[in-house]
Protein backbone atom coordinates (compact mmCIF):
# COMPACT_ATOMS: atom_id res chain seq x y z
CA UNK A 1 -13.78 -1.95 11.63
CA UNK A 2 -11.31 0.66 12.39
CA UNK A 3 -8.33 -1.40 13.16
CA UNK A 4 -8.98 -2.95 9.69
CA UNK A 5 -9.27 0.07 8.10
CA UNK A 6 -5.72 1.31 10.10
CA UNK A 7 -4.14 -2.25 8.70
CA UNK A 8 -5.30 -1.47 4.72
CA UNK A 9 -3.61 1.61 5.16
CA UNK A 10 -0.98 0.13 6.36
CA UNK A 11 -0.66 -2.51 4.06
CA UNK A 12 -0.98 0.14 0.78
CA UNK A 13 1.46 2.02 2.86
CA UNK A 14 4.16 -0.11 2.54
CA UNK A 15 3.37 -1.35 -0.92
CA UNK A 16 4.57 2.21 -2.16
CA UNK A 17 1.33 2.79 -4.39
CA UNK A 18 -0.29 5.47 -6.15
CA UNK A 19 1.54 7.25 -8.47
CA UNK A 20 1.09 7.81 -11.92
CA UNK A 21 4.36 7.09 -12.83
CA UNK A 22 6.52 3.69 -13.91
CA UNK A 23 7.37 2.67 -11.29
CA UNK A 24 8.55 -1.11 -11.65
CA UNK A 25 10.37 -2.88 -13.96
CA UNK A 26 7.85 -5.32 -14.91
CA UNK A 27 4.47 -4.01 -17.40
CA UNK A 28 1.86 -6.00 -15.26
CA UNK A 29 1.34 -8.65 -12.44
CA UNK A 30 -0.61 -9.73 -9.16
CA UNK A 31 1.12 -9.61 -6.53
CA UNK A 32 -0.41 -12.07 -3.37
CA UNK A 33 0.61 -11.05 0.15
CA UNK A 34 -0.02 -12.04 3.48
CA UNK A 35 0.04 -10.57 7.34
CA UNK A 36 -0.47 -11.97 10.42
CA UNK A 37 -2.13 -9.54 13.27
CA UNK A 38 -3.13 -11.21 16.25
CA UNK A 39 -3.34 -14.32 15.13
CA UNK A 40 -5.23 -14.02 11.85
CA UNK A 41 -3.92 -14.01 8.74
CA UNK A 42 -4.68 -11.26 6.33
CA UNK A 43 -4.46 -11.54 2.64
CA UNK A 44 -4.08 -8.73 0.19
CA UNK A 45 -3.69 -9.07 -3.60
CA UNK A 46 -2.25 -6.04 -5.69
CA UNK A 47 -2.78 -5.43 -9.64
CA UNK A 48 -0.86 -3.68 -11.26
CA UNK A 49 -0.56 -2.86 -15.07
CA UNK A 50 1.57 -0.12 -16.76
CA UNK A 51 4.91 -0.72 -14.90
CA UNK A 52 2.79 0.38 -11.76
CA UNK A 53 1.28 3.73 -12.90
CA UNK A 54 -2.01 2.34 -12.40
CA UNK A 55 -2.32 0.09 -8.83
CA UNK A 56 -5.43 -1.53 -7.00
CA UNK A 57 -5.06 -3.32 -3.78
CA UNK A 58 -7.92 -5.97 -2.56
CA UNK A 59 -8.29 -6.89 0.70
CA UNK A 60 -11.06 -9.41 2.81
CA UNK A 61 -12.10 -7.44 5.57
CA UNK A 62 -14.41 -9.69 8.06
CA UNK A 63 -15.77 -11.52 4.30
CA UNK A 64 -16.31 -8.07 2.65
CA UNK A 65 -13.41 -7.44 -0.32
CA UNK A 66 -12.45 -3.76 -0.08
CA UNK A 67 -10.90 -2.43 -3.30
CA UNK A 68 -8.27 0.35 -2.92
CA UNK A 69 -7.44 2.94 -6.07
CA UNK A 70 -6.01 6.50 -6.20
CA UNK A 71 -8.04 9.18 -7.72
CA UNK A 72 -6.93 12.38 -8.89
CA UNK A 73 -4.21 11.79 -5.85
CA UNK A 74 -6.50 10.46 -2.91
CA UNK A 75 -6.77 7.15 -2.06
CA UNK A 76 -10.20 5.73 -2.20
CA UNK A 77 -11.73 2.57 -0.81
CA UNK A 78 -13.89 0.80 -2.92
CA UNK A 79 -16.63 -2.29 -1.97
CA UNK A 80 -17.91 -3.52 -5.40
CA UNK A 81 -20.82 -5.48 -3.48
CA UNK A 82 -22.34 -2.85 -1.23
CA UNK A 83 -21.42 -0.08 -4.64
CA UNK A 84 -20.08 2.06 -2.33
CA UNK A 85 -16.91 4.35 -2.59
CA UNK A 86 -15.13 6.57 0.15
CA UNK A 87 -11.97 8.39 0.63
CA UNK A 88 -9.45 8.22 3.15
CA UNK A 89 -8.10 11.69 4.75
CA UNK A 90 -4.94 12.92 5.11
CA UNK A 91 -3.53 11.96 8.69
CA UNK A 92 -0.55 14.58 7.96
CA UNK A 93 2.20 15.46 6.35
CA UNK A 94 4.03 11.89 4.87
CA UNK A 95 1.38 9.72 7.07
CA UNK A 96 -0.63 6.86 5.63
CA UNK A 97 -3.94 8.24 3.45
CA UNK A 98 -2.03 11.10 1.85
CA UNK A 99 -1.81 9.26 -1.18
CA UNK A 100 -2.03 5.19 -1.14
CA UNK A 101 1.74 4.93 -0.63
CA UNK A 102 2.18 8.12 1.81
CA UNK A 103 6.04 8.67 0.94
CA UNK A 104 5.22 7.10 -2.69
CA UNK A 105 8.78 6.11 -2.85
CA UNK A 106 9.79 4.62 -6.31
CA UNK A 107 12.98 2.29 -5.76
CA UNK A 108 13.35 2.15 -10.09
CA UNK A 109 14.43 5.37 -9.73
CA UNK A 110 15.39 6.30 -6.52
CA UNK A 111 17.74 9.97 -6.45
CA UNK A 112 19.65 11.54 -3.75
CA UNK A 113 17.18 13.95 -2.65
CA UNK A 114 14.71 10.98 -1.96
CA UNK A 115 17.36 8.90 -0.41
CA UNK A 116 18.10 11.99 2.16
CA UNK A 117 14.74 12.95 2.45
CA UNK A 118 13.92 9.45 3.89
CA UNK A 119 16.79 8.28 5.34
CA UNK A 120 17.44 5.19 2.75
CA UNK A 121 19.55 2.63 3.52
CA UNK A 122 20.66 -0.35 1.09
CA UNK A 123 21.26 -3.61 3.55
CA UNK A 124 22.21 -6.18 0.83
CA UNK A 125 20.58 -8.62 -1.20
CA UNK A 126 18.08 -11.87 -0.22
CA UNK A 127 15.64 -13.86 -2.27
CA UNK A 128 11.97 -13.63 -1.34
CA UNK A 129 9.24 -16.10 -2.85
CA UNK A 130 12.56 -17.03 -5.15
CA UNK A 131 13.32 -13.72 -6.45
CA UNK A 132 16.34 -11.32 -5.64
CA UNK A 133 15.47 -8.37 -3.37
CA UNK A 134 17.60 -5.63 -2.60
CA UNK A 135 16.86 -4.78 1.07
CA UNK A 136 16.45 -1.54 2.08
CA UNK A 137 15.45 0.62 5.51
CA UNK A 138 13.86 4.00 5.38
CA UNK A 139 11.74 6.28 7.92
CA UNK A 140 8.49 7.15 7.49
CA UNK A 141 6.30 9.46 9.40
CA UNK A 142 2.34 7.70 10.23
CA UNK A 143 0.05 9.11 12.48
CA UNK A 144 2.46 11.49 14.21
CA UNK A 145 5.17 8.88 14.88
CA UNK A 146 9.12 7.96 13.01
CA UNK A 147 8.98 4.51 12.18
CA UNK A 148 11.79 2.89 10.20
CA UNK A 149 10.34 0.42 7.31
CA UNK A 150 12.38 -2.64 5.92
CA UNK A 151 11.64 -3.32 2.81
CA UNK A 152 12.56 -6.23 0.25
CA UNK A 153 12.67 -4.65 -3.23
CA UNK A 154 12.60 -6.62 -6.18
CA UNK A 155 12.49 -4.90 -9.73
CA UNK A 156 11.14 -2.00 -7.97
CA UNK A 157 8.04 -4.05 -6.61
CA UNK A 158 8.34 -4.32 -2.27
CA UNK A 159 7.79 -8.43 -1.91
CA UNK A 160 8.55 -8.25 1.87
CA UNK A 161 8.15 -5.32 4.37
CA UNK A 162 8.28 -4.89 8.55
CA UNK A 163 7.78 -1.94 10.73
CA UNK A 164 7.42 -1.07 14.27
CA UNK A 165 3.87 0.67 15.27
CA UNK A 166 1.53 1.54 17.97
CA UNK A 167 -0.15 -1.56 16.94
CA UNK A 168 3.24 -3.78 17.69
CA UNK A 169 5.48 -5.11 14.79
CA UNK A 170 3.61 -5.53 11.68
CA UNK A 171 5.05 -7.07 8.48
CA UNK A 172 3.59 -8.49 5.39
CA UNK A 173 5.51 -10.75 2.73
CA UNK A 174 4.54 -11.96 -0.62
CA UNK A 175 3.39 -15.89 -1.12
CA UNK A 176 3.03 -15.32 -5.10
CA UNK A 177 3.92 -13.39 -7.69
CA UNK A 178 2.25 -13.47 -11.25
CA UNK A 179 4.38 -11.09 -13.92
CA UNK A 180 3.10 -9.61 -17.18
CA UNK A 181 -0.41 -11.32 -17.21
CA UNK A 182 -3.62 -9.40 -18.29
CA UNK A 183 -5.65 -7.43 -15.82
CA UNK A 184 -8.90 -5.94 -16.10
CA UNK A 185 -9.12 -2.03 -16.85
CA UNK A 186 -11.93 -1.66 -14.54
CA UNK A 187 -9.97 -2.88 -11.40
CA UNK A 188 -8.34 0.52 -11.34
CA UNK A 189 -11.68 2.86 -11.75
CA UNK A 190 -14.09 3.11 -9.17
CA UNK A 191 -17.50 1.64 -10.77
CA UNK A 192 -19.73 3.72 -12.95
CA UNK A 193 -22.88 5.50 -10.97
CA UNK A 194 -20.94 5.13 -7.65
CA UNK A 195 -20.86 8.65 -6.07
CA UNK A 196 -17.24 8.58 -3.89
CA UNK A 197 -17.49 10.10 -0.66
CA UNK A 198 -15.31 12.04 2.13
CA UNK A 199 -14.64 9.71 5.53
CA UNK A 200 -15.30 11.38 8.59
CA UNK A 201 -12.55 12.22 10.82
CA UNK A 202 -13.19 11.50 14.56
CA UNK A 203 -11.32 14.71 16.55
CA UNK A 204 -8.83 13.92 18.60
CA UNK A 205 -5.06 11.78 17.99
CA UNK A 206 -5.83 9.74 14.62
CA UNK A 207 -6.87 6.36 15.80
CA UNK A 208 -9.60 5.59 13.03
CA UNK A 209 -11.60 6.49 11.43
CA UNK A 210 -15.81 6.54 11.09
CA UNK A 211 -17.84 6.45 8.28
């Protein structure tokens, strides 16, 4: 369980979630992606409404659907079937949990400050799933470690990423996109009566995480 709960971090990491803020160029959508770790594929589908302010990732985990929000700034997993809710802690300054998104970078409206602050590189411009991307590389800091992300950026929205990690190369692309259809208010609030609570964190170098 905690390698999958490393990989949804991950995986919201590098979808640059979280804020309250617009941060694409499209008012809603569903975004279906895919990874492959060791051999299995992993799906993840992210909602978004807004122009991004408000984001919700969903992810199978073993044939249980996790649902991941941010609220009031911390990212919280969600399983609608067991009605339970719990937060992910902070694994340090910029890492993955501090936020769904951990550098929360917004490519609509990136500035020179965030460009220098992470190191943001434009490579050119390729189509993903039929759409053009502006690539980019930036470095990120995740569990005590500088990674550099690549990241394929199209009207703000990341459609392809890869990164280099204790874990070995990970990278996740998009398979569909669905823009401006109608989602659901309550995929973005955790469910009513569900009490949200704190994850433990084992001592020690961050290598999961219990619950």
């Amino acid at each position: 369980m905690k390698k999958y709960i490393i990989i949804s971090l991950l995986m919201a990491f590098c979808l640059g979630a979280g804020a309250q803020e617009q941060r694409y160029a499209v008012k809603s959508g569903i975004i279906t992606m895919e990874m492959d770790m060791m051999g299995q594929t992993i799906v993840q589908e992210t909602y978004f409404d807004d122009y991004g302010a408000k984001q919700a990732t969903v992810m199978d985990m073993r044939g249980q659907k996790v649902r991941t929000i941010v609220v009031d700034g911390k990212t919280v997993m969600i399983s609608d079937e067991e009605k339970t809710a719990t937060t992910m802690p902070s694994m340090g300054p910029g890492g993955a949990g501090a936020g769904m998104g951990g550098n929360n970078i917004n490519f609509l409206s990136l500035d020179e400050k965030t460009i220098k602050k992470n190191r943001i590189k434009e490579l050119g411009e390729e189509e993903i799933i039929g759409k053009p991307c502006t690539k980019y590389s930036y470095k990120v800091l995740m569990m005590g470690s500088a990674i550099t992300v690549y990241a394929w950026v199209y009207k703000g929205i990341t459609l392809k990423t890869t990164m280099k990690t204790d874990f070995g190369e990970m990278g996740m692309a998009a398979t569909k996109i669905q823009e401006d259809v109608q989602i659901d208010p309550a995929m973005f609030v955790v469910p009513e009566g569900v009490t949200i609570q704190e994850m433990r964190r084992p001592a020690g170098p961050p290598q999961g995480f219990d619950f």
